[in-house]
N, C-alpha and C. Protein backbone atom coordinates (compact mmCIF):
# COMPACT_ATOMS: atom_id res chain seq x y z
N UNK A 1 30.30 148.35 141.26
CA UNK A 1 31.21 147.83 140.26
C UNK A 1 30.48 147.42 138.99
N UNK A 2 29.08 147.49 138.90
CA UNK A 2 28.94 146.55 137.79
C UNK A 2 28.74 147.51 136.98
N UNK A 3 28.93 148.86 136.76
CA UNK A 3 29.00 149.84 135.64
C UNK A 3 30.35 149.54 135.10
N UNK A 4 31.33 149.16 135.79
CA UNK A 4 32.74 148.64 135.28
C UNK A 4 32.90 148.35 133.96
N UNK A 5 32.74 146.97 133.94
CA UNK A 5 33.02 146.02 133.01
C UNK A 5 31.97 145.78 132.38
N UNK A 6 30.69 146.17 132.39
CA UNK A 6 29.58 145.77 131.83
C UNK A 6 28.50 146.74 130.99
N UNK A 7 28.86 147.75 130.65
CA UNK A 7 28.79 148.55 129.87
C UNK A 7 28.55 148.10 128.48
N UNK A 8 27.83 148.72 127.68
CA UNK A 8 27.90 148.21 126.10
C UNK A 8 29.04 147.93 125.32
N UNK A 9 30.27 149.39 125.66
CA UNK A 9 30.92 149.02 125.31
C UNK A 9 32.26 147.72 125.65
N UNK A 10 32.21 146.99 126.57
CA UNK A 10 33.26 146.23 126.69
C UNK A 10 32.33 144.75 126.60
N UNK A 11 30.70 144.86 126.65
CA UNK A 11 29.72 144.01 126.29
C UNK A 11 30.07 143.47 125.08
N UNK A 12 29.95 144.54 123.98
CA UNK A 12 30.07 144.06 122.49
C UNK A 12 31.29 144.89 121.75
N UNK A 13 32.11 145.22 122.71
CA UNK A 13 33.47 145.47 121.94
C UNK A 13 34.74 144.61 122.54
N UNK A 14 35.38 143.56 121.54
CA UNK A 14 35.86 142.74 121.72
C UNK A 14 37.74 143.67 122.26
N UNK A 15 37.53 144.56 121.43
CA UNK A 15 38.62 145.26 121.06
C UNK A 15 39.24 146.04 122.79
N UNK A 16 38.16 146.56 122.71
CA UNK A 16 37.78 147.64 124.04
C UNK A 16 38.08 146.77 125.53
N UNK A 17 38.07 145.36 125.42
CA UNK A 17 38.36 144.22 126.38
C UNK A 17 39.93 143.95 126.18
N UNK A 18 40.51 144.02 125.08
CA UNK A 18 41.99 143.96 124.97
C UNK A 18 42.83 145.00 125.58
N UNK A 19 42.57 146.06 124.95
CA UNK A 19 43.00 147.29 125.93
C UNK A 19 42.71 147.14 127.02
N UNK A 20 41.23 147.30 128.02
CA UNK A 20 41.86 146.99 129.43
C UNK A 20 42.39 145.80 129.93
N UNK A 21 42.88 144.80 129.44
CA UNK A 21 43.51 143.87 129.68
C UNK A 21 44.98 144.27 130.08
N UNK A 22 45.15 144.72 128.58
CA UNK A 22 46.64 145.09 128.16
C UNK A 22 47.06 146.11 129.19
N UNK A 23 46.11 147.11 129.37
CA UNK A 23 46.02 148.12 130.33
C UNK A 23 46.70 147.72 131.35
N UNK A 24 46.12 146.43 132.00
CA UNK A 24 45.94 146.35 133.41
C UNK A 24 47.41 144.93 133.51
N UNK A 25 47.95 144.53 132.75
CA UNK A 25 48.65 143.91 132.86
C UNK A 25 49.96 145.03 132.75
N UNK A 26 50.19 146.00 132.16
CA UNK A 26 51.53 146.61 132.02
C UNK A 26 51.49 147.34 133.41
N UNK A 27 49.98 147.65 134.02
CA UNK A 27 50.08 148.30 135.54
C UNK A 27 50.60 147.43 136.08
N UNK A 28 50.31 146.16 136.49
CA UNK A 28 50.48 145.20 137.06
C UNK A 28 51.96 144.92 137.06
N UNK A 29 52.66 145.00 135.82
CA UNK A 29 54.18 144.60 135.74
C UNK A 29 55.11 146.05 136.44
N UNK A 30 54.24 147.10 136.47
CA UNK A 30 55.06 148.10 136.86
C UNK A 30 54.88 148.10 138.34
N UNK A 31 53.72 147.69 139.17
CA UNK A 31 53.94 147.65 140.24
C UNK A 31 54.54 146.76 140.95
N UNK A 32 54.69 145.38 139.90
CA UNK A 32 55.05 144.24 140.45
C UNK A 32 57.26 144.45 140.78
N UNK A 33 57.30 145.47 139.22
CA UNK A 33 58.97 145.40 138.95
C UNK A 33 58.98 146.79 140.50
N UNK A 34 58.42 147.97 141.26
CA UNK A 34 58.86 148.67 142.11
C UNK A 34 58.99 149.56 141.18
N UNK A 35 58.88 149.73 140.16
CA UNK A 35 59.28 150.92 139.32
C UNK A 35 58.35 152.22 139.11
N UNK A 36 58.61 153.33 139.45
CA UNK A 36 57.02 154.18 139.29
C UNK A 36 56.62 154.36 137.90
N UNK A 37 55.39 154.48 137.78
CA UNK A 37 54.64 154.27 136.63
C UNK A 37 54.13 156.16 136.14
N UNK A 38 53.87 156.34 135.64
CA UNK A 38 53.70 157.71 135.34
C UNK A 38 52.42 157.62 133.65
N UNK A 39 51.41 157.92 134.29
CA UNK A 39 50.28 157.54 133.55
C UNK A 39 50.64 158.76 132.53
N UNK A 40 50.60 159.21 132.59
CA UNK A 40 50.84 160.42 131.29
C UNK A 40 51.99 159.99 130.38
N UNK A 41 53.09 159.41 130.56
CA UNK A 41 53.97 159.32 129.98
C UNK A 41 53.76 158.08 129.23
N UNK A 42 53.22 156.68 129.88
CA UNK A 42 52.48 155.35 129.36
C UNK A 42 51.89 155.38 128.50
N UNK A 43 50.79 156.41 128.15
CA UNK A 43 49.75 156.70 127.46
C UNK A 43 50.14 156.09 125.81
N UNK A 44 49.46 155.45 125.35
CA UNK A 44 49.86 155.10 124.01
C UNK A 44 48.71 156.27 123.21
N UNK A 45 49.14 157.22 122.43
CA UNK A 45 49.27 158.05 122.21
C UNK A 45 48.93 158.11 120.36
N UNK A 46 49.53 156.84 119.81
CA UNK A 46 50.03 156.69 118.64
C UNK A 46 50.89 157.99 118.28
N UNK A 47 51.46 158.41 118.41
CA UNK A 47 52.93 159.24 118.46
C UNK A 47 54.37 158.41 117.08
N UNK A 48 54.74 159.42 116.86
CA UNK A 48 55.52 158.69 115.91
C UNK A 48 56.61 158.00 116.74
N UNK A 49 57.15 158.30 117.60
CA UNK A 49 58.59 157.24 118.21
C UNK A 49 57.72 156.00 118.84
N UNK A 50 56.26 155.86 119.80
CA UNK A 50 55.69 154.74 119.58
C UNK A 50 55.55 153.76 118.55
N UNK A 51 54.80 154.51 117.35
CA UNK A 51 54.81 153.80 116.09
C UNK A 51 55.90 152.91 115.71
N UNK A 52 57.13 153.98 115.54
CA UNK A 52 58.13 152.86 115.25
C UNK A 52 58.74 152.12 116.24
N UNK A 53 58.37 151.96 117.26
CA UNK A 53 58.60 151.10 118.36
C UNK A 53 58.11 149.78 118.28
N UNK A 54 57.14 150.23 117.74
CA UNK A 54 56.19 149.20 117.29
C UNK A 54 56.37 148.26 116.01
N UNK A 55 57.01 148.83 115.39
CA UNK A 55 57.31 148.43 114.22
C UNK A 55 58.44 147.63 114.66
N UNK A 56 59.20 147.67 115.14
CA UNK A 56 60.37 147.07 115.38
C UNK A 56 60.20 146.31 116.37
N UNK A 57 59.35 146.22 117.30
CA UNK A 57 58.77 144.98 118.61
C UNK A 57 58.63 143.92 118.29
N UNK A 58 58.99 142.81 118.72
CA UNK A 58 58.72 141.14 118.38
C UNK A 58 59.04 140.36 119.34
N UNK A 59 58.02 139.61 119.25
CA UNK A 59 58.19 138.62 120.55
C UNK A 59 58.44 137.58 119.66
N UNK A 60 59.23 137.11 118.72
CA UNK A 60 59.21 136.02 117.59
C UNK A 60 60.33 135.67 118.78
N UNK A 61 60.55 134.33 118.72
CA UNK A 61 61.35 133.65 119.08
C UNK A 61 61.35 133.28 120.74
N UNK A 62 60.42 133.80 121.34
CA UNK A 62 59.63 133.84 122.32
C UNK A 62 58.79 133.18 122.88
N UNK A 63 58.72 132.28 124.09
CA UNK A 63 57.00 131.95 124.42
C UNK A 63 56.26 132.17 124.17
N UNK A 64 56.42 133.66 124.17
CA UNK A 64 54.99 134.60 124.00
C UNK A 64 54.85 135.02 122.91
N UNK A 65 55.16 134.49 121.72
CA UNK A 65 55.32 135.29 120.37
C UNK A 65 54.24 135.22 120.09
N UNK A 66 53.16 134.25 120.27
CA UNK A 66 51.53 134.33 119.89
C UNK A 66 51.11 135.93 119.86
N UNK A 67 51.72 137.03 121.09
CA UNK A 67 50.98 137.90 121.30
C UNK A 67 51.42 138.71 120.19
N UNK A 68 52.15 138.49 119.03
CA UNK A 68 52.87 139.15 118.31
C UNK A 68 51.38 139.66 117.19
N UNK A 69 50.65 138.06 117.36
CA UNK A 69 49.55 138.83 116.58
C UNK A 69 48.12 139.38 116.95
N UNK A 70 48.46 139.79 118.23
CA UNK A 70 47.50 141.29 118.24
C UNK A 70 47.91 142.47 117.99
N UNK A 71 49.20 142.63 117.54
CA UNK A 71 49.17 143.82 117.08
C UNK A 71 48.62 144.25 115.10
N UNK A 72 48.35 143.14 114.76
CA UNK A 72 47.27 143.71 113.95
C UNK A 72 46.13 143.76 113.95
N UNK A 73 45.75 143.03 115.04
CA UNK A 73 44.15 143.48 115.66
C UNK A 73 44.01 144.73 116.21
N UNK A 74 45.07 144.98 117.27
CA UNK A 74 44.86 146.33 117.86
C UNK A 74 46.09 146.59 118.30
N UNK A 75 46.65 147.77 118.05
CA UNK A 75 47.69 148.07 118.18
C UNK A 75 48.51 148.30 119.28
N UNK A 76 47.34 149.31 120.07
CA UNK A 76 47.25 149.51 121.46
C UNK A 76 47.40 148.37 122.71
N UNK A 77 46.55 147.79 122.14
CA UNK A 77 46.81 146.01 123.24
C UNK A 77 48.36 145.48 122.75
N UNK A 78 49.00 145.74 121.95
CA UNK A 78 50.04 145.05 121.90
C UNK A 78 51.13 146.10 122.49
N UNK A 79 50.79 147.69 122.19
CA UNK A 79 51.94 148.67 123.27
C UNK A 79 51.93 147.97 124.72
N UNK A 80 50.74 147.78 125.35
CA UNK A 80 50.66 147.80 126.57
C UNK A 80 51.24 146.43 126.43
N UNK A 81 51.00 145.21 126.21
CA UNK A 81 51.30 143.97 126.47
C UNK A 81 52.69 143.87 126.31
N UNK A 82 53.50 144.67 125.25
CA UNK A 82 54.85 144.61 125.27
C UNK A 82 55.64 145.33 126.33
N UNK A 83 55.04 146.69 126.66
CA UNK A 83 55.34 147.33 127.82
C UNK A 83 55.68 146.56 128.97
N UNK A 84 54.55 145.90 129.48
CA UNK A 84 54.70 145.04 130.37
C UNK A 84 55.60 143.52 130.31
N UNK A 85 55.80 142.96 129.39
CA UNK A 85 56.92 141.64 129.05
C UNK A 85 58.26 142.44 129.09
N UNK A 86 58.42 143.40 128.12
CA UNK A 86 59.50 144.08 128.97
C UNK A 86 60.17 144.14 130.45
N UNK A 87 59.11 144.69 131.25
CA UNK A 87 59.64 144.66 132.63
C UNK A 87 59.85 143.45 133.10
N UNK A 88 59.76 142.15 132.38
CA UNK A 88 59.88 141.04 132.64
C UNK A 88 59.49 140.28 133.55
N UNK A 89 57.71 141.22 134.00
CA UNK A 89 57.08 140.25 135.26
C UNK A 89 56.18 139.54 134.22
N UNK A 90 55.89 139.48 133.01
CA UNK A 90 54.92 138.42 132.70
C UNK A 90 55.50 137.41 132.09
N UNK A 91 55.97 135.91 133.16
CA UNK A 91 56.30 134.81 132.22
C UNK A 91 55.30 133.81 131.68
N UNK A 92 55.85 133.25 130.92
CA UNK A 92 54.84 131.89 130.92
C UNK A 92 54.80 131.40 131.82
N UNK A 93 53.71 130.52 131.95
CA UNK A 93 53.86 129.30 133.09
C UNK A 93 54.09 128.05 132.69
């Protein structure tokens, strides 16, 4: 395991740690909701109907609206993180 996570890149890429986060939390909500997951289709892609998906996503008014601003850090960490609040397994505590 320790080629995993410990690599240069997730060492000194802050970014590269959001994504598998984000990654691993929208898996997590899809296995948690029973729903099948279909990795090809998940794929954030940057695709134009993503894009404006994105554009129009907000967690404003939300617990979780903090996460509203990683999507100008990285765009990708915020597909996946919204992906997953969607299925509505990630609450606050």
């Amino acid at each position: 395991m320790r080629g995993h996570l410990t690599t240069p890149a997730y060492l000194a890429d802050i970014q590269a740690r959001r994504k598998l986060a984000a990654k691993a939390a929208v898996l997590a909500a899809y296995l948690r909701a029973g729903v099948p997951f279909d990795f090809a289709s998940a794929r954030y892609i940057r695709s134009a109907e993503q894009l404006d998906s994105l554009r129009a996503a907000t967690l404003n008014g939300t617990p979780l609206a903090w996460i509203d601003g990683v999507r100008a850090a990285n765009d990708e960490a915020y597909y996946y993180w919204y992906r997953a609040i969607q299925l509505g397994q990630i609450r606050p505590t």
